[in-house]
C-alpha atoms as a PDB file:
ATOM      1  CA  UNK A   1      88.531  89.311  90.016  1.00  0.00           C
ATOM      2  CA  UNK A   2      88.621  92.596  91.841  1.00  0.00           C
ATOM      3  CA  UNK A   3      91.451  93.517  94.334  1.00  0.00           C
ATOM      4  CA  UNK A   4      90.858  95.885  97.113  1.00  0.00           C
ATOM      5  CA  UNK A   5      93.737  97.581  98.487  1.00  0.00           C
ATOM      6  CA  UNK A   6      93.805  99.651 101.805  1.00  0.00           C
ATOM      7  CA  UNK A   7      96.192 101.709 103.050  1.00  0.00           C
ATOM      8  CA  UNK A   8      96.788 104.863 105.731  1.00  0.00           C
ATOM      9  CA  UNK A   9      97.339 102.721 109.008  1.00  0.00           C
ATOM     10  CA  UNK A  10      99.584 103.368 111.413  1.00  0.00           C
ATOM     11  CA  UNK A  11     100.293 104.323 115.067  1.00  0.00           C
ATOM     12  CA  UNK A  12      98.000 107.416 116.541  1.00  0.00           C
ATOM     13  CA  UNK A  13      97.723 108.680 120.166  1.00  0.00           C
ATOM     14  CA  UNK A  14      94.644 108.929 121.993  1.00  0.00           C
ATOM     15  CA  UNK A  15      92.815 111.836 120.842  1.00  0.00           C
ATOM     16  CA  UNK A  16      94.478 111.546 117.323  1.00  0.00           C
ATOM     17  CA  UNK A  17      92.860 111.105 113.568  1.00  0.00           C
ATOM     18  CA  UNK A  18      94.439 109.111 110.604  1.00  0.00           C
ATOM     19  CA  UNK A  19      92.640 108.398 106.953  1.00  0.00           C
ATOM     20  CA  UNK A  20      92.763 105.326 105.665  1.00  0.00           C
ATOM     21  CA  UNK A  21      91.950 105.072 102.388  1.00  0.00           C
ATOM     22  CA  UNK A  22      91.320 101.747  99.759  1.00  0.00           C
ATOM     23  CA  UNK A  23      91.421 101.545  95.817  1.00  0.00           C
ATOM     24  CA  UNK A  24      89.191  99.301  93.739  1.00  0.00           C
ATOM     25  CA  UNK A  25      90.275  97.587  90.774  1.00  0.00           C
ATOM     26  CA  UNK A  26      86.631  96.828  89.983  1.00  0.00           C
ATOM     27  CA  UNK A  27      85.212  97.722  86.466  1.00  0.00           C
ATOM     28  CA  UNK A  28      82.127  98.686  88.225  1.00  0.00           C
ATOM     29  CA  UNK A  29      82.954 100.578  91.110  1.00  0.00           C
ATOM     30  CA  UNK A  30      80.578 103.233  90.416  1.00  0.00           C
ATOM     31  CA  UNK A  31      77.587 100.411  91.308  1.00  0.00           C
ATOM     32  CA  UNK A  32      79.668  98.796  93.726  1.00  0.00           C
ATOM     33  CA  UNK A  33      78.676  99.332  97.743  1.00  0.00           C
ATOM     34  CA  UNK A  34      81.513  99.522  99.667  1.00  0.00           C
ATOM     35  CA  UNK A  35      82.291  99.424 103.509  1.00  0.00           C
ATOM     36  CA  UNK A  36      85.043  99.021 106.234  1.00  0.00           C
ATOM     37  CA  UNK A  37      85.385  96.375 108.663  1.00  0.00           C
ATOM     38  CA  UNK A  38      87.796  95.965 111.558  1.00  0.00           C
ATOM     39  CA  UNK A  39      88.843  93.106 113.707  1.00  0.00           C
ATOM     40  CA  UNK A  40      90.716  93.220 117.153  1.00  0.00           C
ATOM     41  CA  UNK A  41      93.294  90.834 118.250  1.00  0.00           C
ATOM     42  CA  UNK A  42      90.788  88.212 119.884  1.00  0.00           C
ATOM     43  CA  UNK A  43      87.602  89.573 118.898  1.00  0.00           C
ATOM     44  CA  UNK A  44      85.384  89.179 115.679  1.00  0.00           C
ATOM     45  CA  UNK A  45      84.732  90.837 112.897  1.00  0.00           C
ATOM     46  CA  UNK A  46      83.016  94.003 113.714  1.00  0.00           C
ATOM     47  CA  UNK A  47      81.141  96.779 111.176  1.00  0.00           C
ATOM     48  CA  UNK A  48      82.846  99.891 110.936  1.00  0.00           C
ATOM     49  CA  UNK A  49      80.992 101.696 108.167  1.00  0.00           C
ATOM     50  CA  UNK A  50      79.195 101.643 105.090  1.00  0.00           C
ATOM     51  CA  UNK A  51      78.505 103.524 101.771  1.00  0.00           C
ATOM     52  CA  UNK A  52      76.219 103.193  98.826  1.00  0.00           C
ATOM     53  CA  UNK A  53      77.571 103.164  95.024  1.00  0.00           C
ATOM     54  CA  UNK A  54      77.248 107.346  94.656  1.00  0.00           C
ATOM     55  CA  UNK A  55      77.713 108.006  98.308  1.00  0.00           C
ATOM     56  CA  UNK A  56      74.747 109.310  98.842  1.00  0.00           C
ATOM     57  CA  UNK A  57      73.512 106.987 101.802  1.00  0.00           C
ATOM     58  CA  UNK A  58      75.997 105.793 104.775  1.00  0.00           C
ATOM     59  CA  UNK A  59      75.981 103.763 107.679  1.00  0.00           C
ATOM     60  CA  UNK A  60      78.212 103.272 110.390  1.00  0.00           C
ATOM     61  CA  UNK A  61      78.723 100.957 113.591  1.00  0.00           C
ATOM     62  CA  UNK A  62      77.287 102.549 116.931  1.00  0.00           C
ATOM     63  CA  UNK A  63      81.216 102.527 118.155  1.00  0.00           C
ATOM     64  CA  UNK A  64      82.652 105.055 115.955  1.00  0.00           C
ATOM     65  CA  UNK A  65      79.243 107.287 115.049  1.00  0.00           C
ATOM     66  CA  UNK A  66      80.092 110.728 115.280  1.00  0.00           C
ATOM     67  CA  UNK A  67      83.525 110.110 114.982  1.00  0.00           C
ATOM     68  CA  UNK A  68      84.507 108.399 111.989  1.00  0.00           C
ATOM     69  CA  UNK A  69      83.259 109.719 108.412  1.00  0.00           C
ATOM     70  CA  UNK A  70      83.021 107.108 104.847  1.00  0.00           C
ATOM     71  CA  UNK A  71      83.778 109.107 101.404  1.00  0.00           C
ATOM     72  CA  UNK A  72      84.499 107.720  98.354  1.00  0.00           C
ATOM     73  CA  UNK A  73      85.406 109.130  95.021  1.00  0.00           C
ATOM     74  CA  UNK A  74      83.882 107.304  91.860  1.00  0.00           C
ATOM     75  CA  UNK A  75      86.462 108.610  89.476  1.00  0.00           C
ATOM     76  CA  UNK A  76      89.327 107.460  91.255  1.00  0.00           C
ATOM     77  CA  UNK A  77      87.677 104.010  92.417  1.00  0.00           C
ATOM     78  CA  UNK A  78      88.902 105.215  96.129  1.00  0.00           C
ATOM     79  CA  UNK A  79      86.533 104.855  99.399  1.00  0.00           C
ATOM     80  CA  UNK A  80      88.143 106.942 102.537  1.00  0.00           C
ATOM     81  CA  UNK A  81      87.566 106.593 106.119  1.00  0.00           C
ATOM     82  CA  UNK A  82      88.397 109.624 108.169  1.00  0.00           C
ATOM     83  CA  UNK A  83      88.601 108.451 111.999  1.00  0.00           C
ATOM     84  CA  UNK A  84      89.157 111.486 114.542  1.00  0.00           C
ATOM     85  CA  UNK A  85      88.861 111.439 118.380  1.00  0.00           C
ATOM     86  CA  UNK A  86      90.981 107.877 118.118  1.00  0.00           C
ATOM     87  CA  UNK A  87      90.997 105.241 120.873  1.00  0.00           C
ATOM     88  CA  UNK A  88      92.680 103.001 121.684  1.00  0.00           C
ATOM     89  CA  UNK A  89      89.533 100.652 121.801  1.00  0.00           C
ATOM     90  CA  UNK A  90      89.316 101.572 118.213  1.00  0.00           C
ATOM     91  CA  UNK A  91      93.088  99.760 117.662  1.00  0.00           C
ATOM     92  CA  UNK A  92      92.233  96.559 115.171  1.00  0.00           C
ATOM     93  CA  UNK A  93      93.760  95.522 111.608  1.00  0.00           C
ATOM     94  CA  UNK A  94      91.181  97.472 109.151  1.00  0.00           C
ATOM     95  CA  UNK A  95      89.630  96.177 106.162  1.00  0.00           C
ATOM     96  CA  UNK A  96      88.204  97.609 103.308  1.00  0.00           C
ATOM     97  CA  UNK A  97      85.442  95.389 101.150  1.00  0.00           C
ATOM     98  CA  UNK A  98      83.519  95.346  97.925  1.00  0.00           C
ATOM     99  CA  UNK A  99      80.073  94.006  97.283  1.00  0.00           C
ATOM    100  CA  UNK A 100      79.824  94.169  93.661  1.00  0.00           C
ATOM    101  CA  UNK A 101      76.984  96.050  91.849  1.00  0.00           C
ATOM    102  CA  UNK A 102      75.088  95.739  94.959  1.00  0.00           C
ATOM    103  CA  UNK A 103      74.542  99.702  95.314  1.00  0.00           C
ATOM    104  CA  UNK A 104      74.605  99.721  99.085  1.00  0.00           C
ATOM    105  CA  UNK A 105      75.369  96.459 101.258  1.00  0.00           C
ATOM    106  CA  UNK A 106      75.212  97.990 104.967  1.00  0.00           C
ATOM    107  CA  UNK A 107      76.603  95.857 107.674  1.00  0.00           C
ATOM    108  CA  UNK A 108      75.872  92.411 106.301  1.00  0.00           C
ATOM    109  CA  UNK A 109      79.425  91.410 105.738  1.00  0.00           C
ATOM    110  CA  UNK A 110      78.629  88.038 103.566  1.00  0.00           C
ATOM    111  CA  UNK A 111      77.980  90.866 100.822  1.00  0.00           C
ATOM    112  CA  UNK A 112      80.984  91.858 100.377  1.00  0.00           C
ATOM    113  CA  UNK A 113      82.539  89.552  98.161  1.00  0.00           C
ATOM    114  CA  UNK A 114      85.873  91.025  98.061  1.00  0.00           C
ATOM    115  CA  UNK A 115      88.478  92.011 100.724  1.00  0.00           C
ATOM    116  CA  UNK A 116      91.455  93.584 101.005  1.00  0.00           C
ATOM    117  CA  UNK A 117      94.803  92.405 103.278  1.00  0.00           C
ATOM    118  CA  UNK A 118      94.335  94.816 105.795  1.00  0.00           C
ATOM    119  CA  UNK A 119      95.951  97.754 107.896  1.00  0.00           C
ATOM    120  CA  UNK A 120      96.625  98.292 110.870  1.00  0.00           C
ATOM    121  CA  UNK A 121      95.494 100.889 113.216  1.00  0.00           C
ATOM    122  CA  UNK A 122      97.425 101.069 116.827  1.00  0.00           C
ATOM    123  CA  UNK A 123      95.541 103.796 119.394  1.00  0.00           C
ATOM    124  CA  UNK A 124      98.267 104.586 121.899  1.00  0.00           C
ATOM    125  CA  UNK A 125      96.752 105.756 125.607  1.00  0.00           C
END
C-alpha cells in the first residue's frame, strides 16, 4: 500500500504563488509517474499536471500552462508543484497521485492508483 501525502495549501491573493508539495511512501518511487489533480467545489476532477519517473518529461492542463511548474526529487520520494500568478479560478482542494511503476501516466487519471487526502488552495480576488 502506498500513501501519498500533500501538503503547502493555504489562502493566497490574486497575483500570489504557494508550493505544494507531496511525499511518497512507495518503494518504487523512482519508476513511479506522478501528477496533480484538483477539484472545485461543484466541478469535476480536472488535470493539473504531470511528471514522468526521472522528471524528465511533463505535462500540464491548458489552465495553468505557463504558470504552474511539476518537480520532483527521487531521493526524497517528494513531487512539488510551484503555482505563481494565482487565481482565484485556480481555488480547488489539490491532490497529489501515484501511478505505480508506470514511468509517466499524463492526464489519464484511472492510472493513478493512489491518492492523497487533499489540500486546499483558496485564491482571494
Amino acid at each position: 500500500q502506498v500513501q501519498v501525502t500533500e501538503s503547502g495549501g493555504g489562502v493566497v491573493q490574486a497575483g500570489g504563488s504557494l508550493r505544494l508539495s507531496c511525499v511518497s511512501s512507495g518503494e518504487t518511487f523512482n519508476d513511479d509517474g506522478m501528477a496533480w489533480f484538483r477539484q472545485a467545489p461543484g466541478k469535476e476532477r480536472e488535470f493539473v499536471a504531470a511528471i514522468s519517473w526521472n522528471g524528465g518529461y511533463t505535462s500540464y492542463g491548458d489552465s495553468v500552462k505557463g504558470r504552474f511548474t511539476i518537480s520532483r526529487d527521487n531521493d526524497k520520494k517528494m513531487v512539488y508543484l510551484e503555482m505563481n500568478t494565482l487565481k482565484p479560478e485556480d481555488t480547488a482542494v489539490y491532490y497529489c497521485a501515484a501511478a505505480p511503476r508506470t514511468y509517466f501516466s499524463g492526464s489519464y487519471a484511472r492510472a493513478y492508483e493512489y491518492w492523497g487526502q487533499g489540500t486546499q488552495v483558496t485564491v482571494s480576488s
